[in-house]
N, C-alpha and C. Protein backbone atom coordinates (compact mmCIF):
# COMPACT_ATOMS: atom_id res chain seq x y z
N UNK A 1 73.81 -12.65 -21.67
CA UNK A 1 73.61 -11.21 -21.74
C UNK A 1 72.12 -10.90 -21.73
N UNK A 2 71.67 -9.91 -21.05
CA UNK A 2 70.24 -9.55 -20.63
C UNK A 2 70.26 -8.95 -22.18
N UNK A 3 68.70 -9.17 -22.43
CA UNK A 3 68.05 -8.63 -23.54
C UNK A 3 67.53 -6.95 -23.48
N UNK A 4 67.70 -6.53 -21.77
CA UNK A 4 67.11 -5.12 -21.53
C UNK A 4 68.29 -4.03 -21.45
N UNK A 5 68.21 -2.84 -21.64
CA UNK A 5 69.59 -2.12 -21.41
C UNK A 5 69.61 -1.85 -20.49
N UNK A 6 71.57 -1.93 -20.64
CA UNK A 6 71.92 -1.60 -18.72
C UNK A 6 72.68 -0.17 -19.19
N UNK A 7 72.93 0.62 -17.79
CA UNK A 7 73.73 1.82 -17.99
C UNK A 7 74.92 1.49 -19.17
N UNK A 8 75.39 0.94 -19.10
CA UNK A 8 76.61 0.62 -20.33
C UNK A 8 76.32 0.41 -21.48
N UNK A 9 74.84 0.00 -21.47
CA UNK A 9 74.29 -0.25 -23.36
C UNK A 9 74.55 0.80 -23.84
N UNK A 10 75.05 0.74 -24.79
CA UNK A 10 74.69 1.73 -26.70
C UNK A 10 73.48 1.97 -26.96
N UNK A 11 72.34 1.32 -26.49
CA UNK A 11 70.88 1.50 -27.12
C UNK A 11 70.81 3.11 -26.84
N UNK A 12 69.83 3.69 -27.32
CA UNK A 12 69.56 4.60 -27.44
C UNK A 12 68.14 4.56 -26.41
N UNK A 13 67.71 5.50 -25.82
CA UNK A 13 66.22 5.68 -24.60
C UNK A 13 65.26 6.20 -25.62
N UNK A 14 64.38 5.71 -25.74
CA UNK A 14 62.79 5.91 -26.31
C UNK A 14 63.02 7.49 -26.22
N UNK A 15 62.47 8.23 -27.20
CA UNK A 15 62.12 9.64 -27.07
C UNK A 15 60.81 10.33 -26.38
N UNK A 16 61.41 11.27 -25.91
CA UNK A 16 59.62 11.84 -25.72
C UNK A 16 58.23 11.18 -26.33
N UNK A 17 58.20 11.54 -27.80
CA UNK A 17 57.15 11.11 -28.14
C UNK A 17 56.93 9.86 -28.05
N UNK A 18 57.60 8.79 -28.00
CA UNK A 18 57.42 7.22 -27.82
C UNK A 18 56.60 7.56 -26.08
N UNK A 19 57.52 7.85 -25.26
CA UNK A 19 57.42 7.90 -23.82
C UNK A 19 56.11 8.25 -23.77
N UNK A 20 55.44 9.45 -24.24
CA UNK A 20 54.50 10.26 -24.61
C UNK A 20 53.01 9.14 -24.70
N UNK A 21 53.54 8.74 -25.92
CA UNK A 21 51.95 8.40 -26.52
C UNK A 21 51.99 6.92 -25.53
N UNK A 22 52.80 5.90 -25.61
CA UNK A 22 52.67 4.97 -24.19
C UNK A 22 51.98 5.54 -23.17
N UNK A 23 52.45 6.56 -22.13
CA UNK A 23 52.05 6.74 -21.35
C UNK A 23 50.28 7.42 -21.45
N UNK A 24 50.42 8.14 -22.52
CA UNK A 24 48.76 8.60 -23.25
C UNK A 24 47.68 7.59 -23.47
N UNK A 25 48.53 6.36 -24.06
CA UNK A 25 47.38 5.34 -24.32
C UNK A 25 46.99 4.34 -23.01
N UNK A 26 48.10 4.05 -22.27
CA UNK A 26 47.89 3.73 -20.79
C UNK A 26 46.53 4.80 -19.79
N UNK A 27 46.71 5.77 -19.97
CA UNK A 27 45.99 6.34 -19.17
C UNK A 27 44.42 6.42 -19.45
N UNK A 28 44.64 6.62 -21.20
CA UNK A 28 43.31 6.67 -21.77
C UNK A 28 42.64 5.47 -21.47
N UNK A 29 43.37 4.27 -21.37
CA UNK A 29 41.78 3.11 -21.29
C UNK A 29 42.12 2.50 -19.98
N UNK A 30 42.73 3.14 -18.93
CA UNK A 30 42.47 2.88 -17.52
C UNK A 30 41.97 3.48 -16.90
N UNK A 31 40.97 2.73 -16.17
CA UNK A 31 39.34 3.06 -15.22
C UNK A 31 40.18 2.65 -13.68
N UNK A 32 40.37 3.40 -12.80
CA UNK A 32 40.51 3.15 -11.85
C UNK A 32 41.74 3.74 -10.84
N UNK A 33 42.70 4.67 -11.53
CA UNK A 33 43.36 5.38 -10.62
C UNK A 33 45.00 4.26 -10.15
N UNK A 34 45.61 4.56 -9.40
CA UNK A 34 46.90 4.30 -9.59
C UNK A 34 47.42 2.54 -9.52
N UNK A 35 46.44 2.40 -8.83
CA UNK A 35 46.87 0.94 -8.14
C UNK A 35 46.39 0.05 -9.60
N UNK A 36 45.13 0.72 -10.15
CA UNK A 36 45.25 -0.20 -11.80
C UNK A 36 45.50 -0.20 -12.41
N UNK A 37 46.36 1.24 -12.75
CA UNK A 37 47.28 1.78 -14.06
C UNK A 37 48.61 1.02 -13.35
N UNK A 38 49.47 1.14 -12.16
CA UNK A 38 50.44 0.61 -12.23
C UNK A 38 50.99 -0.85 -12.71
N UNK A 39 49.89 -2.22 -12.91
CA UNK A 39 50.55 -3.22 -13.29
C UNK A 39 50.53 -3.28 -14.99
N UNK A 40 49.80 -2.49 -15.30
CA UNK A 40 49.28 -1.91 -16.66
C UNK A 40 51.03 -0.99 -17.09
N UNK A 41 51.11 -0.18 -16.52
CA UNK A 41 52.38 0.25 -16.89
C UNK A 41 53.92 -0.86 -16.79
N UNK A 42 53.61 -1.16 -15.69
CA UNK A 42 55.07 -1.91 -15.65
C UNK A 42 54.63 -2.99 -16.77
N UNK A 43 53.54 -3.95 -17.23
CA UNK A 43 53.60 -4.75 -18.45
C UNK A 43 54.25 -4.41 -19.38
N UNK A 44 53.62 -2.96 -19.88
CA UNK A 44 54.06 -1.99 -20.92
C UNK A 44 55.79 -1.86 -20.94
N UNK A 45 56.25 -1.33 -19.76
CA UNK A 45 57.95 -0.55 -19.91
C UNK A 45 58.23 -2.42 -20.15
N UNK A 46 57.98 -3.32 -19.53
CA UNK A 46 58.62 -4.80 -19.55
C UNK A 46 58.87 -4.84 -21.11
N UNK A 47 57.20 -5.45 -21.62
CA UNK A 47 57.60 -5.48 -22.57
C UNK A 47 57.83 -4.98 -23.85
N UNK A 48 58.38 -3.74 -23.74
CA UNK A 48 59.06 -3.02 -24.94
C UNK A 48 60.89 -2.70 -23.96
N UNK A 49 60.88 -3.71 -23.23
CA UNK A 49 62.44 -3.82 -22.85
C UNK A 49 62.64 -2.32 -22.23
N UNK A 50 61.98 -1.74 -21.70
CA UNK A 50 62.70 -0.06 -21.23
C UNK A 50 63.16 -0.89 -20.25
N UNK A 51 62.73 -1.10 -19.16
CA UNK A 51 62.80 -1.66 -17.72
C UNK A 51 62.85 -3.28 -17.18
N UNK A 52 63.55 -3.72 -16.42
CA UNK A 52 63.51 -5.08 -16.23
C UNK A 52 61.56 -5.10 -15.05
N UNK A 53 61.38 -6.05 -14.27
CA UNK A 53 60.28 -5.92 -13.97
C UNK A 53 61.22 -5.81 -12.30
N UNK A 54 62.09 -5.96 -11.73
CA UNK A 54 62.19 -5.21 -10.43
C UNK A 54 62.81 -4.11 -10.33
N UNK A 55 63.50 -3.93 -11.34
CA UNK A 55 63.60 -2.06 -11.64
C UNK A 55 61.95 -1.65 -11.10
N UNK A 56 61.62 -1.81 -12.45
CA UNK A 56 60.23 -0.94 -11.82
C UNK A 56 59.83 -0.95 -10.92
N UNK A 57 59.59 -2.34 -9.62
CA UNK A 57 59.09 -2.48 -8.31
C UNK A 57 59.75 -1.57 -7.68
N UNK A 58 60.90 -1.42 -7.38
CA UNK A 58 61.75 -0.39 -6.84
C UNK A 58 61.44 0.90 -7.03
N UNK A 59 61.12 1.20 -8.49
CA UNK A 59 60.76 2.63 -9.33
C UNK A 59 59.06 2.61 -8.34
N UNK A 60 58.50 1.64 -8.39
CA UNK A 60 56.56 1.56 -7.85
C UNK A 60 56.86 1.95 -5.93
N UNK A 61 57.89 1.11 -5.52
CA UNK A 61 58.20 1.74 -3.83
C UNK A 61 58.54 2.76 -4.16
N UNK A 62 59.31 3.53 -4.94
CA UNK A 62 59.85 5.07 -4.27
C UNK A 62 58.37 5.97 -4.61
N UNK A 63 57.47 5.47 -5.43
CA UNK A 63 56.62 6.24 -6.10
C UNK A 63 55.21 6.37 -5.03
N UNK A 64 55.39 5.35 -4.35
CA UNK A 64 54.55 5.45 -2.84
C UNK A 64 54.60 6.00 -2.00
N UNK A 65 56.09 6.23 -1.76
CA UNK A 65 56.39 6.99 -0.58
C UNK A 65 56.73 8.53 -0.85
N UNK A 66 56.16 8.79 -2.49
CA UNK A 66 56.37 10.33 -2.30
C UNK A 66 54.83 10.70 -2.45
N UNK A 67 54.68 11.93 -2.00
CA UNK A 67 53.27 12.79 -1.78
C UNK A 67 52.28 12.87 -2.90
N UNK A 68 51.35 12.04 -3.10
CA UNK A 68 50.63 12.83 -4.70
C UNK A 68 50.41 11.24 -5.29
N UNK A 69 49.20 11.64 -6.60
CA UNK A 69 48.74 10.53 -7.34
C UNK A 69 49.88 9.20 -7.47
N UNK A 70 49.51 8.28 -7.19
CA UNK A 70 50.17 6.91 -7.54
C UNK A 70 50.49 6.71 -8.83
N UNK A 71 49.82 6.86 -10.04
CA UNK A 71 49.85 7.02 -11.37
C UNK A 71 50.71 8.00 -11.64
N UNK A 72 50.47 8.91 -11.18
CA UNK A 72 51.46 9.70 -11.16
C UNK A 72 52.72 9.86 -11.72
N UNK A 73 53.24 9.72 -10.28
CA UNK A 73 54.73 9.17 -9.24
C UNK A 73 54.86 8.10 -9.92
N UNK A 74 54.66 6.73 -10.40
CA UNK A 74 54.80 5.86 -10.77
C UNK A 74 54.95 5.95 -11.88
N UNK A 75 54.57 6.94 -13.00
CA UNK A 75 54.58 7.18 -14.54
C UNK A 75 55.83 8.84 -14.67
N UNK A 76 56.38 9.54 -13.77
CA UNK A 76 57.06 10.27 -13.91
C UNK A 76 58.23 9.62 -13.49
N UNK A 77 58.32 8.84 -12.50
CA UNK A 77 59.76 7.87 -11.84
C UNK A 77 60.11 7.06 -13.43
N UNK A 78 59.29 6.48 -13.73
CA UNK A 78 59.40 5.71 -14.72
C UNK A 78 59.97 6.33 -16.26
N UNK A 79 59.33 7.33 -16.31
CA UNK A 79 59.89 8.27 -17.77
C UNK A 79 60.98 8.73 -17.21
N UNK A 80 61.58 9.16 -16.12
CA UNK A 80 62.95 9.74 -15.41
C UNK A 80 63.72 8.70 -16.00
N UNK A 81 63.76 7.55 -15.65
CA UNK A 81 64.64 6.12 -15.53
C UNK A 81 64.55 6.02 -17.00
N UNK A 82 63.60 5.54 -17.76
CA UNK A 82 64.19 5.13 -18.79
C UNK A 82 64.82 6.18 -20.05
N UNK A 83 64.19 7.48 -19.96
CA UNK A 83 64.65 8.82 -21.03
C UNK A 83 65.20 9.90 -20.51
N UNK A 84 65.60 10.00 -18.97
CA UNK A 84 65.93 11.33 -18.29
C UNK A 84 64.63 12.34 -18.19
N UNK A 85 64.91 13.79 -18.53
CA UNK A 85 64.17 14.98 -18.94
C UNK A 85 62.94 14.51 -19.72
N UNK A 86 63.10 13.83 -20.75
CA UNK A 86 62.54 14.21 -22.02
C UNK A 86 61.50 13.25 -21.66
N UNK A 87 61.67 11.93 -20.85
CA UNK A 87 60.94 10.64 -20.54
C UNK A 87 59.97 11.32 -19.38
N UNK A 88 60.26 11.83 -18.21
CA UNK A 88 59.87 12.68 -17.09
C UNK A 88 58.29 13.57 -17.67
N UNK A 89 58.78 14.56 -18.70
CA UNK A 89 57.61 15.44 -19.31
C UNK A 89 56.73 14.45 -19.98
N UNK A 90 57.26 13.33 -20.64
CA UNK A 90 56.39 12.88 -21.68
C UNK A 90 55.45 12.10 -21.03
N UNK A 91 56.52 11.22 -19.92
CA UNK A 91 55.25 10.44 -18.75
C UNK A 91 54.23 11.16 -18.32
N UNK A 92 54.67 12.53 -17.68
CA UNK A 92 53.73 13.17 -16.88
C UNK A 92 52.54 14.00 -17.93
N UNK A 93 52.89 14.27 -18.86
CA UNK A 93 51.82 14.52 -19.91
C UNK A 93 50.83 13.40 -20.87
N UNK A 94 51.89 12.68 -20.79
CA UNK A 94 51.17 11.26 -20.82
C UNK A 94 50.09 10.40 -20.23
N UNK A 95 50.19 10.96 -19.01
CA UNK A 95 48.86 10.40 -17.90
C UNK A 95 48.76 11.30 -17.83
N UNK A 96 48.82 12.54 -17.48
CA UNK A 96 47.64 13.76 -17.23
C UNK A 96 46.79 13.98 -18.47
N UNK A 97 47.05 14.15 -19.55
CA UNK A 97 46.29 14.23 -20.51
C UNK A 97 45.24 14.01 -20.73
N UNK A 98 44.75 12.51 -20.66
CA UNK A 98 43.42 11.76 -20.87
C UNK A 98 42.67 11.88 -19.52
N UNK A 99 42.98 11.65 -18.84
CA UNK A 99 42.03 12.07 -17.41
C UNK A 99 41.33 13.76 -17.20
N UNK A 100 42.34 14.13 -18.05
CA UNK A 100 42.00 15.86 -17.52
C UNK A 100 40.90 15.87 -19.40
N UNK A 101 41.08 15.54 -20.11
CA UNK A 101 40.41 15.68 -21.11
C UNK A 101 38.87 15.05 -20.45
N UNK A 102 38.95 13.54 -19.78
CA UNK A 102 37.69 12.61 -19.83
C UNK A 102 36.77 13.50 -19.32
N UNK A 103 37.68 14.05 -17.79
CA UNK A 103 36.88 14.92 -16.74
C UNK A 103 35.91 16.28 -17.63
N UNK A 104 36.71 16.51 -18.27
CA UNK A 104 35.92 17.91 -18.57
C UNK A 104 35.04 17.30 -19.78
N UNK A 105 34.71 16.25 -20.55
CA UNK A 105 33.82 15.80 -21.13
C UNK A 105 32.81 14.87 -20.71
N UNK A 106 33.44 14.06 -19.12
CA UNK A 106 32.47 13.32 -18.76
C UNK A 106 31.27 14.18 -17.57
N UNK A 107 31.99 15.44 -17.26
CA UNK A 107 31.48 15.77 -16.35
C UNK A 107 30.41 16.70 -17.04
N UNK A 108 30.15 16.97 -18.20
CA UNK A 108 28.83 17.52 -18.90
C UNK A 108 27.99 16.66 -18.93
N UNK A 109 28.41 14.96 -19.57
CA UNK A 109 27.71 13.62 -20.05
C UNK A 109 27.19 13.57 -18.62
N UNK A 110 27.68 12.97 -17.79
CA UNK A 110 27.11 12.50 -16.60
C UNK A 110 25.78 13.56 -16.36
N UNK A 111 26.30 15.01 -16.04
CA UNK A 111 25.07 15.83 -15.75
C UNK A 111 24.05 16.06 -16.15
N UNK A 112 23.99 15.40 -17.55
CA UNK A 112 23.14 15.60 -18.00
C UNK A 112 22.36 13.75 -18.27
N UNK A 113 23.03 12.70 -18.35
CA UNK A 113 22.68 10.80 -18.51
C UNK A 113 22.90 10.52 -17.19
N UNK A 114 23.27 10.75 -16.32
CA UNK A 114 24.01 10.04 -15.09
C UNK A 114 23.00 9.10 -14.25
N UNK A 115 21.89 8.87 -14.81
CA UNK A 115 20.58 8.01 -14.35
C UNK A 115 20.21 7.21 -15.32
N UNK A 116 20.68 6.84 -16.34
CA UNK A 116 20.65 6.30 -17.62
C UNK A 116 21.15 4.88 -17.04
N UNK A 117 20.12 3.56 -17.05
CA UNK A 117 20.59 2.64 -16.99
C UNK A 117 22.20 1.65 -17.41
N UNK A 118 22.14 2.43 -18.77
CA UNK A 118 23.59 1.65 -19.41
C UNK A 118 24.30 2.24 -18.80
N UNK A 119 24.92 3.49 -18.65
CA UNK A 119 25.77 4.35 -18.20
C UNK A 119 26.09 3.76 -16.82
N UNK A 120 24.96 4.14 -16.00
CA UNK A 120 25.23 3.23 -14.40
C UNK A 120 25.54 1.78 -14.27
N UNK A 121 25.03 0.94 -15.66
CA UNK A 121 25.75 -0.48 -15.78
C UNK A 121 27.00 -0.19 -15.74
N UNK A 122 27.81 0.46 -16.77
CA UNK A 122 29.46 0.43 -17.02
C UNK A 122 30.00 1.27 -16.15
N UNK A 123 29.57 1.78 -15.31
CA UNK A 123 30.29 2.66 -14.04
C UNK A 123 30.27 1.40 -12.95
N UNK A 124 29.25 0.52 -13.07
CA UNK A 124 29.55 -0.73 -11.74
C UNK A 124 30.35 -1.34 -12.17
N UNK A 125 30.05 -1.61 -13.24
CA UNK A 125 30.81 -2.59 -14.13
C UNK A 125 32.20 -2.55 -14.08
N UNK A 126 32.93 -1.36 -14.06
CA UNK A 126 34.22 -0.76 -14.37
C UNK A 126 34.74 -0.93 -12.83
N UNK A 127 33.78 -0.67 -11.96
CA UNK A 127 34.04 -0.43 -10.30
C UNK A 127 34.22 -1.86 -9.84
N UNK A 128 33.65 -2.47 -10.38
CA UNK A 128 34.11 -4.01 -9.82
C UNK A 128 35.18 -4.89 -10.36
N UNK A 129 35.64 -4.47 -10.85
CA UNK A 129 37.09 -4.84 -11.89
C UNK A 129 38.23 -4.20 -10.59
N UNK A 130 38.44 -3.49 -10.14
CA UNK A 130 39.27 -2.22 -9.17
C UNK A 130 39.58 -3.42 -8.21
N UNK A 131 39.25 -3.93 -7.17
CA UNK A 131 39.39 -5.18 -6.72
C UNK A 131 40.58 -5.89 -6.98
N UNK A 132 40.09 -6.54 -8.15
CA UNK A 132 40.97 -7.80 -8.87
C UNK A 132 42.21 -7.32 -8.79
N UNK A 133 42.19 -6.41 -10.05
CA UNK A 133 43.23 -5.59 -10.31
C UNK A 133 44.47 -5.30 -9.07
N UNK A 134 44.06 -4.64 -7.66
CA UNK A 134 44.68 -4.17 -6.93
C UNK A 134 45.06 -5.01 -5.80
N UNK A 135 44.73 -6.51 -6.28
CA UNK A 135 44.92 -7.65 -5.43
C UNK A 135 46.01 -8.23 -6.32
N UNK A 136 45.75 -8.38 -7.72
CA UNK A 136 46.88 -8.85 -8.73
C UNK A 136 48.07 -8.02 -8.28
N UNK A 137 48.48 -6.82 -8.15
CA UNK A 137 49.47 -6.12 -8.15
C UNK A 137 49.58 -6.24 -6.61
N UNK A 138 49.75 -6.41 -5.33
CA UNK A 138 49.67 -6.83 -4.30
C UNK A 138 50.45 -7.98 -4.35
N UNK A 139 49.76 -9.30 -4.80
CA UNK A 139 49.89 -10.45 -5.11
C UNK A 139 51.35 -10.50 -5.65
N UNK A 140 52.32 -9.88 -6.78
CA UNK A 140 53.26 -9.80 -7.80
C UNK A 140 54.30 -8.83 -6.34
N UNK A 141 53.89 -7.92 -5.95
CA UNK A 141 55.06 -7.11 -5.04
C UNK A 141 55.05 -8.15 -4.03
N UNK A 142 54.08 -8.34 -3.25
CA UNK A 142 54.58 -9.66 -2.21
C UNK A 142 55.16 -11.19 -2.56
N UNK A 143 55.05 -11.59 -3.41
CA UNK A 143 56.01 -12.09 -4.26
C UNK A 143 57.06 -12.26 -4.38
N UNK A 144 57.60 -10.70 -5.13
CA UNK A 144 58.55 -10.78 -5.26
C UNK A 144 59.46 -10.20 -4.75
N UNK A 145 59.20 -9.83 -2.85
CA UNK A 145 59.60 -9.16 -2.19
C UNK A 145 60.32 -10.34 -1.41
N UNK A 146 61.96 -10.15 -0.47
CA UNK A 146 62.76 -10.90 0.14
C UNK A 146 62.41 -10.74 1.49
N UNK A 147 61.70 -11.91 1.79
CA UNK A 147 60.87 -11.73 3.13
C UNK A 147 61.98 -12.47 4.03
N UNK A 148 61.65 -11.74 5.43
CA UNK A 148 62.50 -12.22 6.83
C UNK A 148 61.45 -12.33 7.77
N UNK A 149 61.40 -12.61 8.65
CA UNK A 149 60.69 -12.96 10.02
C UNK A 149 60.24 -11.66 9.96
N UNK A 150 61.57 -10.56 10.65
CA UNK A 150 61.45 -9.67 10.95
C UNK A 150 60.74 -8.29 9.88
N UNK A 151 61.02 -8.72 8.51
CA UNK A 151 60.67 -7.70 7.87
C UNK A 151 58.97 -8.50 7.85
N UNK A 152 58.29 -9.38 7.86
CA UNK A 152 56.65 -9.54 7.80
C UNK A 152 56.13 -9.24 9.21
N UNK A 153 57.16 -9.07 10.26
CA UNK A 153 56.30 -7.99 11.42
C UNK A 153 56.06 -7.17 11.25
N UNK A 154 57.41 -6.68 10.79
CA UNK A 154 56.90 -5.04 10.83
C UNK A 154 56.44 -4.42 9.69
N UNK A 155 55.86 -5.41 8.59
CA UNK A 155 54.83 -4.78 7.62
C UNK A 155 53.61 -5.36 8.17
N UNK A 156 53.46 -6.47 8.98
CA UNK A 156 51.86 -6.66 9.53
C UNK A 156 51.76 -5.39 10.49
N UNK A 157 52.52 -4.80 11.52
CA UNK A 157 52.65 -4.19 12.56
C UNK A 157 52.18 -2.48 11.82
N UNK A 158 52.74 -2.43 10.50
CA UNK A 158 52.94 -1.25 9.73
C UNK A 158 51.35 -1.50 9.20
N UNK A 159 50.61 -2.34 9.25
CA UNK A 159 49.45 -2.57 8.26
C UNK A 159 48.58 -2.36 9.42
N UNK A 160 48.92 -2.34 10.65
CA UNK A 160 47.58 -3.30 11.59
C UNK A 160 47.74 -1.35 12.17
N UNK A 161 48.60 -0.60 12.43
CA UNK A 161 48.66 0.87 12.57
C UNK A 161 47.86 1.46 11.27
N UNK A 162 48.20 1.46 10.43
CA UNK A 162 47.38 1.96 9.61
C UNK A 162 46.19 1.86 9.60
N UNK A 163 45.31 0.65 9.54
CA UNK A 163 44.12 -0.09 10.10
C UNK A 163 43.43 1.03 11.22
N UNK A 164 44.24 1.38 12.24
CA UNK A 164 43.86 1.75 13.63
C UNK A 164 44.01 3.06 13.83
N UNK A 165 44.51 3.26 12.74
CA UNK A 165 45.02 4.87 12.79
C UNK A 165 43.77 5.54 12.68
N UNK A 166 43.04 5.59 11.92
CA UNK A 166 41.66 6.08 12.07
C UNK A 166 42.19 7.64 11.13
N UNK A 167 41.54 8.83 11.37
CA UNK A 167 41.80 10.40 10.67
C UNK A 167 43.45 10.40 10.80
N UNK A 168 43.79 9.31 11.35
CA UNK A 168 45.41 9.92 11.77
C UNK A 168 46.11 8.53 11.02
N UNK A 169 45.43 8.68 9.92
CA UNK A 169 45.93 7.33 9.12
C UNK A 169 47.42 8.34 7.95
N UNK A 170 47.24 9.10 7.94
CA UNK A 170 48.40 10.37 7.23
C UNK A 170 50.03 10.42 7.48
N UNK A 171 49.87 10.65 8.70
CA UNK A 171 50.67 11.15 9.38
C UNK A 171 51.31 9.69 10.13
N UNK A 172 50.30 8.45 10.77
CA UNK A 172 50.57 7.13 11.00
C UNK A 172 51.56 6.55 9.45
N UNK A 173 51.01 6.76 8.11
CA UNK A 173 51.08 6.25 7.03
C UNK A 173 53.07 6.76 7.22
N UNK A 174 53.14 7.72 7.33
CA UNK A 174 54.77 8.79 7.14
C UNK A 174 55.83 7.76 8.07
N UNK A 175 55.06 8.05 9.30
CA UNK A 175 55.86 7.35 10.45
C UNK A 175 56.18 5.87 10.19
N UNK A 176 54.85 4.99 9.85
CA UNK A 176 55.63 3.57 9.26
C UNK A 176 56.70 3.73 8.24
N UNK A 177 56.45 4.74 6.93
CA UNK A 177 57.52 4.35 6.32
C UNK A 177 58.77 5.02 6.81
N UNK A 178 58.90 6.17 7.53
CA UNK A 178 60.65 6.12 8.22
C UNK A 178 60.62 5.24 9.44
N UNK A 179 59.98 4.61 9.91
CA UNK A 179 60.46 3.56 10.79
C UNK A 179 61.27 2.29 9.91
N UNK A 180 60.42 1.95 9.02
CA UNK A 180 60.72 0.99 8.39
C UNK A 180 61.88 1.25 7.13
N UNK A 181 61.86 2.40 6.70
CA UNK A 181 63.58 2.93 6.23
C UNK A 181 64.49 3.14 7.17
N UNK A 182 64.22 3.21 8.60
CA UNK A 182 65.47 3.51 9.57
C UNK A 182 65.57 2.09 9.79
N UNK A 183 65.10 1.60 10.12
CA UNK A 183 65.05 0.29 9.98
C UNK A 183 65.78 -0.73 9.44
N UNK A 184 65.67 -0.86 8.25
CA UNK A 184 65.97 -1.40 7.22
C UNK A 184 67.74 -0.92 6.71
N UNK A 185 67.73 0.46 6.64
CA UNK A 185 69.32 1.07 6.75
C UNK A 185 69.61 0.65 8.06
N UNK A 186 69.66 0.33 9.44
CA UNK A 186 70.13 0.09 10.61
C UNK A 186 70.45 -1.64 10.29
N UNK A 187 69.91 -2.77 9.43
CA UNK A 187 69.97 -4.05 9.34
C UNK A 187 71.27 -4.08 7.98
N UNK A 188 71.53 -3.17 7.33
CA UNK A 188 72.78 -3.35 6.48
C UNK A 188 73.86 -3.29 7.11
C-alpha cells in the first residue's frame, strides 16, 4: 500500500492555511522564477506526501502548456490537486505574495544601492545558480519521461523549431504543442 493518498483515502487534504504558508515560504526564498521554484515545489508536495512525484510531472506539463507564469500554473495546478478550492487560492496567494511584497521593497533598495558592490555580488551570485537549477529539473523530466524513437523526434524537431522560430517563437511554441497532443492522442 502506497504511503501517499489516493482518491479513495480517508486522509483528509491539507487546508488552506497549510497550502498557504508552503506555498509562501517556497516563493519567499526562491531567486529565479518558475523553472527554479518548480523542483523546489514538487520536493516540498513529495515530501509532506500531498503528491506522488509523477503526479506532479503531469501537474508541471499541463502547467506549461497553459498561458502565464510557470510558478504560477505550476503552484495553482498543484493546490487544485491536492485541496480543491481552498488549495487553488492558497497556492496562488502563496506565490504571489512574496514576490509582489520583494518588488515593491526591492525596487526603492535597488534605486537607491543598486551600485553597491555587495548587492551586485548577490544579484550575480543568485544569477548563476538559475543554470544548475533549470538543468536539474530538465535532467529529472527527461528521465522520467517514456521515450520512443518517434516521440525524441518530434521533441528534437519541436526544440530545433523553436530554436529557429526567431519573434515567431510564440505562436511556433502553440503549434508544437498541438502537433504533439494530436499526435500523441492519434498513437493511442
Amino acid at each position: 500500500m502506497s504511503d501517499f493518498p489516493t482518491d479513495a483515502d480517508t486522509r483528509r487534504a491539507p487546508g488552506f492555511l497549510s497550502v498557504f504558508w508552503l506555498f509562501c515560504a517556497i516563493s519567499a526564498v526562491t531567486i529565479g522564477g518558475g523553472y527554479v521554484m518548480v523542483p523546489v515545489i514538487q520536493r516540498a508536495v513529495e515530501r509532506k506526501r500531498w503528491l506522488k512525484e509523477a503526479d506532479f510531472y503531469d501537474l508541471f506539463a499541463m502547467a506549461q502548456s497553459i498561458p502565464g507564469p510557470l510558478a504560477l500554473n505550476s503552484a495553482t495546478l498543484t493546490g487544485w490537486k491536492i485541496a480543491g478550492l481552498p488549495g487553488f487560492i492558497g497556492a496562488t496567494l502563496g506565490i504571489l505574495l512574496p514576490p509582489f511584497a520583494a518588488i515593491i521593497l526591492l525596487a526603492s533598495i535597488i534605486s537607491a544601492a543598486g551600485d553597491h558592490p555587495a548587492l551586485r555580488g548577490f544579484l550575480d551570485g543568485a544569477f548563476a545558480v538559475v543554470p544548475g537549477l533549470v538543468a536539474a529539473l530538465a535532467f529529472n523530466v527527461i528521465r522520467k519521461r517514456q521515450w520512443t524513437v518517434t516521440r525524441a523526434v518530434m521533441t528534437l524537431a519541436g526544440a530545433a523549431a523553436l530554436i529557429l522560430a526567431g519573434t515567431w517563437a510564440v505562436p511556433v511554441f502553440f503549434g508544437v504543442v498541438v502537433v504533439a497532443r494530436l499526435f500523441e492522442g492519434v498513437r493511442r
